[in-house]
N, C-alpha and C. Protein backbone atom coordinates (compact mmCIF):
# COMPACT_ATOMS: atom_id res chain seq x y z
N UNK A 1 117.29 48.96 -95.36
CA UNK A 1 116.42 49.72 -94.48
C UNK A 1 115.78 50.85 -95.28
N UNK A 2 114.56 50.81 -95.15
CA UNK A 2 113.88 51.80 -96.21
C UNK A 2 114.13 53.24 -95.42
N UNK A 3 114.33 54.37 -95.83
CA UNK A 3 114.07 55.58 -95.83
C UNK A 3 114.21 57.00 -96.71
N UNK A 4 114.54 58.13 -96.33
CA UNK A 4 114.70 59.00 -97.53
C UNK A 4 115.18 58.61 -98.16
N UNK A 5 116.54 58.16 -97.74
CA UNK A 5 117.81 57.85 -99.05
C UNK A 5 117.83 56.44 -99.90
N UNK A 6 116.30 55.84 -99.18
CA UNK A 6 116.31 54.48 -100.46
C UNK A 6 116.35 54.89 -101.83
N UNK A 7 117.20 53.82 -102.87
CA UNK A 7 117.10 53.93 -104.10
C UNK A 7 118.37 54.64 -103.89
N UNK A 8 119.75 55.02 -103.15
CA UNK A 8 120.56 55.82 -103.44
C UNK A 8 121.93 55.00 -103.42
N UNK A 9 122.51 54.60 -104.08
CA UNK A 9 123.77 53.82 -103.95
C UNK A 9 125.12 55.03 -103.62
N UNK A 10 126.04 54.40 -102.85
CA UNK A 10 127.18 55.49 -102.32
C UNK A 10 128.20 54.46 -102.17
N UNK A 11 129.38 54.88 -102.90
CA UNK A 11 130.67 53.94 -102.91
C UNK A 11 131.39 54.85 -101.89
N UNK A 12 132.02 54.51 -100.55
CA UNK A 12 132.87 55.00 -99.69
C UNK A 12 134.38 54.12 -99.82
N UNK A 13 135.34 55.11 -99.72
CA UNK A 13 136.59 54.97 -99.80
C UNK A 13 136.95 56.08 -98.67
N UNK A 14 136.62 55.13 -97.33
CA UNK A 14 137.40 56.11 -96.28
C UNK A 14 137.85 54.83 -95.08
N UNK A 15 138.29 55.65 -94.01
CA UNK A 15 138.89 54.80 -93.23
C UNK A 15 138.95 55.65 -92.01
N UNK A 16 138.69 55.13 -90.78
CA UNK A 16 139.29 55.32 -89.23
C UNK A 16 137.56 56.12 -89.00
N UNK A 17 137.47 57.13 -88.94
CA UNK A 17 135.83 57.13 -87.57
C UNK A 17 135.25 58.53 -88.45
N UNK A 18 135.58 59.71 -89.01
CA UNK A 18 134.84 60.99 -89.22
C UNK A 18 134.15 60.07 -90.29
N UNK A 19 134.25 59.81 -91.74
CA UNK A 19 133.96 59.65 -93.19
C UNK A 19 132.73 58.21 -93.01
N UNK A 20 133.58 57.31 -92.20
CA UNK A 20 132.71 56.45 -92.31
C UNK A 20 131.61 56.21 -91.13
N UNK A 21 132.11 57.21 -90.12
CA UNK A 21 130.80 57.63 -89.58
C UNK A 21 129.43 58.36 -90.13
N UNK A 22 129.76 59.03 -91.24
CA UNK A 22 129.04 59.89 -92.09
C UNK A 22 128.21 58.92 -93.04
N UNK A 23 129.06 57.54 -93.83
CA UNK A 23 128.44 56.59 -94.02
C UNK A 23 127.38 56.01 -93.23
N UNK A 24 127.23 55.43 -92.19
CA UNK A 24 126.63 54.84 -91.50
C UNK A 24 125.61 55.83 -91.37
N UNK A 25 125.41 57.19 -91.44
CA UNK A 25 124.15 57.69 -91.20
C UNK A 25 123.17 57.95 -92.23
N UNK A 26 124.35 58.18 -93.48
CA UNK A 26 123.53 57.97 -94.76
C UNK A 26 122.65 56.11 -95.37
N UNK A 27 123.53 54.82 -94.45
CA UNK A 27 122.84 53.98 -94.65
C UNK A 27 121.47 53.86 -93.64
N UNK A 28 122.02 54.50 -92.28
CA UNK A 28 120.53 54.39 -91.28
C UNK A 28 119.40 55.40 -92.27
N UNK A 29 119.78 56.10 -93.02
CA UNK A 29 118.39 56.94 -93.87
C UNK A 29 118.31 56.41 -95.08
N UNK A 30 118.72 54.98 -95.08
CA UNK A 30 118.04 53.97 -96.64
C UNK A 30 118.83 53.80 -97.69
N UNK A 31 120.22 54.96 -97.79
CA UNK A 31 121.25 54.62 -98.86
C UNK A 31 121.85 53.35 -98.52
N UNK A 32 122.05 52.53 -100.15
CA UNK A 32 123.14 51.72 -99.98
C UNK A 32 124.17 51.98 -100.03
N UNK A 33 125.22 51.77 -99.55
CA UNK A 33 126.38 52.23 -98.99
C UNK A 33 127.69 50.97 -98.63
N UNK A 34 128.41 51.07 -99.94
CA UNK A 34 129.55 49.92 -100.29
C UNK A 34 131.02 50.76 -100.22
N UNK A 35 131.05 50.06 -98.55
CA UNK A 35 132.44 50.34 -98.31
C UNK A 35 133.87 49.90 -99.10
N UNK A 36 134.53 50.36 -99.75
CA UNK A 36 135.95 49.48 -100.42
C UNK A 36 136.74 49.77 -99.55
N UNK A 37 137.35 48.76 -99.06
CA UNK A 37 138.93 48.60 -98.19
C UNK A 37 140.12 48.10 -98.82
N UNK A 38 141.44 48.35 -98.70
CA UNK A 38 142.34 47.94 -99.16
C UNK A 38 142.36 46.00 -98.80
N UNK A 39 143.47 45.67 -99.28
CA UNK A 39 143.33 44.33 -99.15
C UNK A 39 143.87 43.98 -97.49
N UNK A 40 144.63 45.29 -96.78
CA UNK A 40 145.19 44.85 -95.43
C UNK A 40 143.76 45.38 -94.81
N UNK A 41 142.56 45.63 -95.01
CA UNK A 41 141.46 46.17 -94.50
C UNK A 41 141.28 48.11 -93.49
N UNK A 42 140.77 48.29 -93.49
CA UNK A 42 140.73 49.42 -92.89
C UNK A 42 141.34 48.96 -91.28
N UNK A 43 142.33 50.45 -90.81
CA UNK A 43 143.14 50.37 -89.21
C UNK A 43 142.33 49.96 -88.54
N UNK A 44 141.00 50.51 -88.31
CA UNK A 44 139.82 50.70 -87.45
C UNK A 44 139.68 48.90 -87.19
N UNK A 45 139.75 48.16 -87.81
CA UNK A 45 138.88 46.72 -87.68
C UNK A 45 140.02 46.05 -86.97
N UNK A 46 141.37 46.53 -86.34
CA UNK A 46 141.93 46.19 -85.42
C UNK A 46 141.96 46.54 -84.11
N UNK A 47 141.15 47.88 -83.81
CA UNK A 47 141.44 48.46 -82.44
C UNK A 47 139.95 47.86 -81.55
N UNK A 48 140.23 47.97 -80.36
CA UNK A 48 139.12 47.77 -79.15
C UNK A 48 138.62 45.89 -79.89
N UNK A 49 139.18 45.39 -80.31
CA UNK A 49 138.76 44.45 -80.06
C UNK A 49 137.42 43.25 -79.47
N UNK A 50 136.30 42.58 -79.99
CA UNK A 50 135.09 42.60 -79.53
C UNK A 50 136.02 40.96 -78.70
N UNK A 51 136.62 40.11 -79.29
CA UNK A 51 137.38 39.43 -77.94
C UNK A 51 138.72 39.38 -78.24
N UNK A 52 139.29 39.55 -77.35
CA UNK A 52 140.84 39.48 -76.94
C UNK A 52 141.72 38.47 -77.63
N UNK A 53 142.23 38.51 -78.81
CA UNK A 53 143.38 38.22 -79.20
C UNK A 53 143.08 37.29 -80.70
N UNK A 54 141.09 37.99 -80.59
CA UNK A 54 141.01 37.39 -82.57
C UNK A 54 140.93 39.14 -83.24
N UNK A 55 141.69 39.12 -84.10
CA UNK A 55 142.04 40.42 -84.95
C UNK A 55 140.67 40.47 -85.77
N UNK A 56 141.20 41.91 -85.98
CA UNK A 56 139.44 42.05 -87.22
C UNK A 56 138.09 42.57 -87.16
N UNK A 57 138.20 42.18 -85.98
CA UNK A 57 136.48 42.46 -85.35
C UNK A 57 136.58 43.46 -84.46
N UNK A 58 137.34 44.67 -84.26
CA UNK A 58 137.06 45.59 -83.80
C UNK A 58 135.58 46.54 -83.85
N UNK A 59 135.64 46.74 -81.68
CA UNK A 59 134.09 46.92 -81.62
C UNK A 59 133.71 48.49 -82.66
N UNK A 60 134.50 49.78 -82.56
CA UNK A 60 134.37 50.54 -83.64
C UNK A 60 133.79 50.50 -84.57
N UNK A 61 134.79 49.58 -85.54
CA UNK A 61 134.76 49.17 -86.87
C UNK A 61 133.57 48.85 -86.98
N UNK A 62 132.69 47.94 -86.60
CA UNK A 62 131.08 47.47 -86.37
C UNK A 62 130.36 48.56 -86.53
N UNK A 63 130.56 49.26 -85.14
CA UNK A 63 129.90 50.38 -85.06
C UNK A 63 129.79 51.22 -86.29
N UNK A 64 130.53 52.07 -86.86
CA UNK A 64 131.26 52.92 -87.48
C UNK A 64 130.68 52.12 -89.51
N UNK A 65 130.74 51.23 -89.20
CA UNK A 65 130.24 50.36 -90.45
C UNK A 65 128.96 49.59 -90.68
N UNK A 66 128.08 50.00 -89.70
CA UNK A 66 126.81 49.21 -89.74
C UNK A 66 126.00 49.47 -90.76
N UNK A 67 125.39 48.16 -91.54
CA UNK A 67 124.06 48.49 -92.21
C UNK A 67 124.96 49.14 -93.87
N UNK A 68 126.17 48.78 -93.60
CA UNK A 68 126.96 49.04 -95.26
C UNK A 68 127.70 47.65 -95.76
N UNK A 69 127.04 47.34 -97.26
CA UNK A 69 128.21 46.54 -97.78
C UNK A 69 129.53 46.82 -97.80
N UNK A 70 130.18 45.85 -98.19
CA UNK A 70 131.91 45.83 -98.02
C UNK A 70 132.26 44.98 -99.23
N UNK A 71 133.72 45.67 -100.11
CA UNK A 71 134.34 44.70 -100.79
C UNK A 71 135.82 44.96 -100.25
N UNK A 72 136.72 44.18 -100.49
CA UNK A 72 138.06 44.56 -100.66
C UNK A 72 138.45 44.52 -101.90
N UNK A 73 139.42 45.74 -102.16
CA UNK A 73 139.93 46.16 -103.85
C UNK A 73 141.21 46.45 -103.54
N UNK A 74 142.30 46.07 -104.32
CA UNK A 74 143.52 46.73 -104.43
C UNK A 74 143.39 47.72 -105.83
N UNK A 75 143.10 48.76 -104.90
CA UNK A 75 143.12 50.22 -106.29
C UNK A 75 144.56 50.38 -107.08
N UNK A 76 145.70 49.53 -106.32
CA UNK A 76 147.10 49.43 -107.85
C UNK A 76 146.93 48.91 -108.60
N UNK A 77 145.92 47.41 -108.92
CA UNK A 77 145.58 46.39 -109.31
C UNK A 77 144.81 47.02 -110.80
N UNK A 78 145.24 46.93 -112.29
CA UNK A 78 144.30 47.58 -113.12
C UNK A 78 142.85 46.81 -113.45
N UNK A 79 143.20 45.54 -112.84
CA UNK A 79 141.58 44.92 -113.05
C UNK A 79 140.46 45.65 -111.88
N UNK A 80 141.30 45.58 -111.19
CA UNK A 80 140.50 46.57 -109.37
C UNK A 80 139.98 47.88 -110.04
N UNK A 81 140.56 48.43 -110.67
CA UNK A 81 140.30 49.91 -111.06
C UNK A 81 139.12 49.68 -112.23
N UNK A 82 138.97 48.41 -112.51
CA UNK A 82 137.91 48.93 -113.81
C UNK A 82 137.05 48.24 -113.04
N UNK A 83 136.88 47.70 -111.92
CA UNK A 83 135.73 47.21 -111.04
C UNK A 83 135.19 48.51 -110.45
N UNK A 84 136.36 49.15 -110.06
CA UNK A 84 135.25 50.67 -109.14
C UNK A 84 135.31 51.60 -110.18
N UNK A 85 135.47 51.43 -111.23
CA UNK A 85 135.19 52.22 -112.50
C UNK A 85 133.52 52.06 -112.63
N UNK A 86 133.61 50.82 -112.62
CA UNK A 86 131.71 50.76 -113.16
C UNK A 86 130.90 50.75 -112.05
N UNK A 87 131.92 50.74 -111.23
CA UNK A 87 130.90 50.56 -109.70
C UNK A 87 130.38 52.02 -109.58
N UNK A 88 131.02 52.85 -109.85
CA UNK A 88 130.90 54.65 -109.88
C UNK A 88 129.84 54.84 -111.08
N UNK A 89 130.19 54.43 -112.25
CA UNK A 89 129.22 54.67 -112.87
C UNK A 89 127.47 53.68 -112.77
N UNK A 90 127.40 52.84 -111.56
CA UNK A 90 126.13 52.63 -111.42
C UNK A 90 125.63 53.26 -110.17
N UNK A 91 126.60 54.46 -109.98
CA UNK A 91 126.26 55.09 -108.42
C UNK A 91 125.74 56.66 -108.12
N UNK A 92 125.43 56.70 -107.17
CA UNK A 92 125.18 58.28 -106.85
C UNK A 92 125.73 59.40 -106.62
């Protein structure tokens, strides 16, 4: 989505509703914006549920994450760590 913040890459490492709400407004103003989650995924993508009894798709999590890429990384992992090593250094 083009706006001020096109051309701005932002690696987020947060979880549950303040941080990555803050994301989502920096991607609605044109930053790209690449969420990393652990490998059990962020709490948030379990609660409120969009249908009853498939995990994951919490309506929040949607919300709260729109309009941002996603990887999963295990940051104990030393190959994981030299992935968001360079991921930082091609970022803002």
């Amino acid at each position: 989505m083009a706006g001020p913040l096109e051309g701005i890459r932002i690696i987020e490492f947060s979880q549950i509703i303040a941080a990555p709400f803050a994301g989502s407004m920096l991607s609605d103003m044109g930053a790209e914006v690449i969420k990393i989650e652990p490998p059990t995924g962020d709490p948030w993508r379990y609660a409120l549920e969009i249908i009853p009894g498939i995990t994951g798709y919490g309506r929040s999590f949607f919300a709260l994450n729109r309009g941002k890429k996603g990887m999963i990384i295990d940051l104990k992992n030393p190959k994981s760590q030299k992935i968001v090593e360079k991921l930082c250094k091609i970022s803002d």
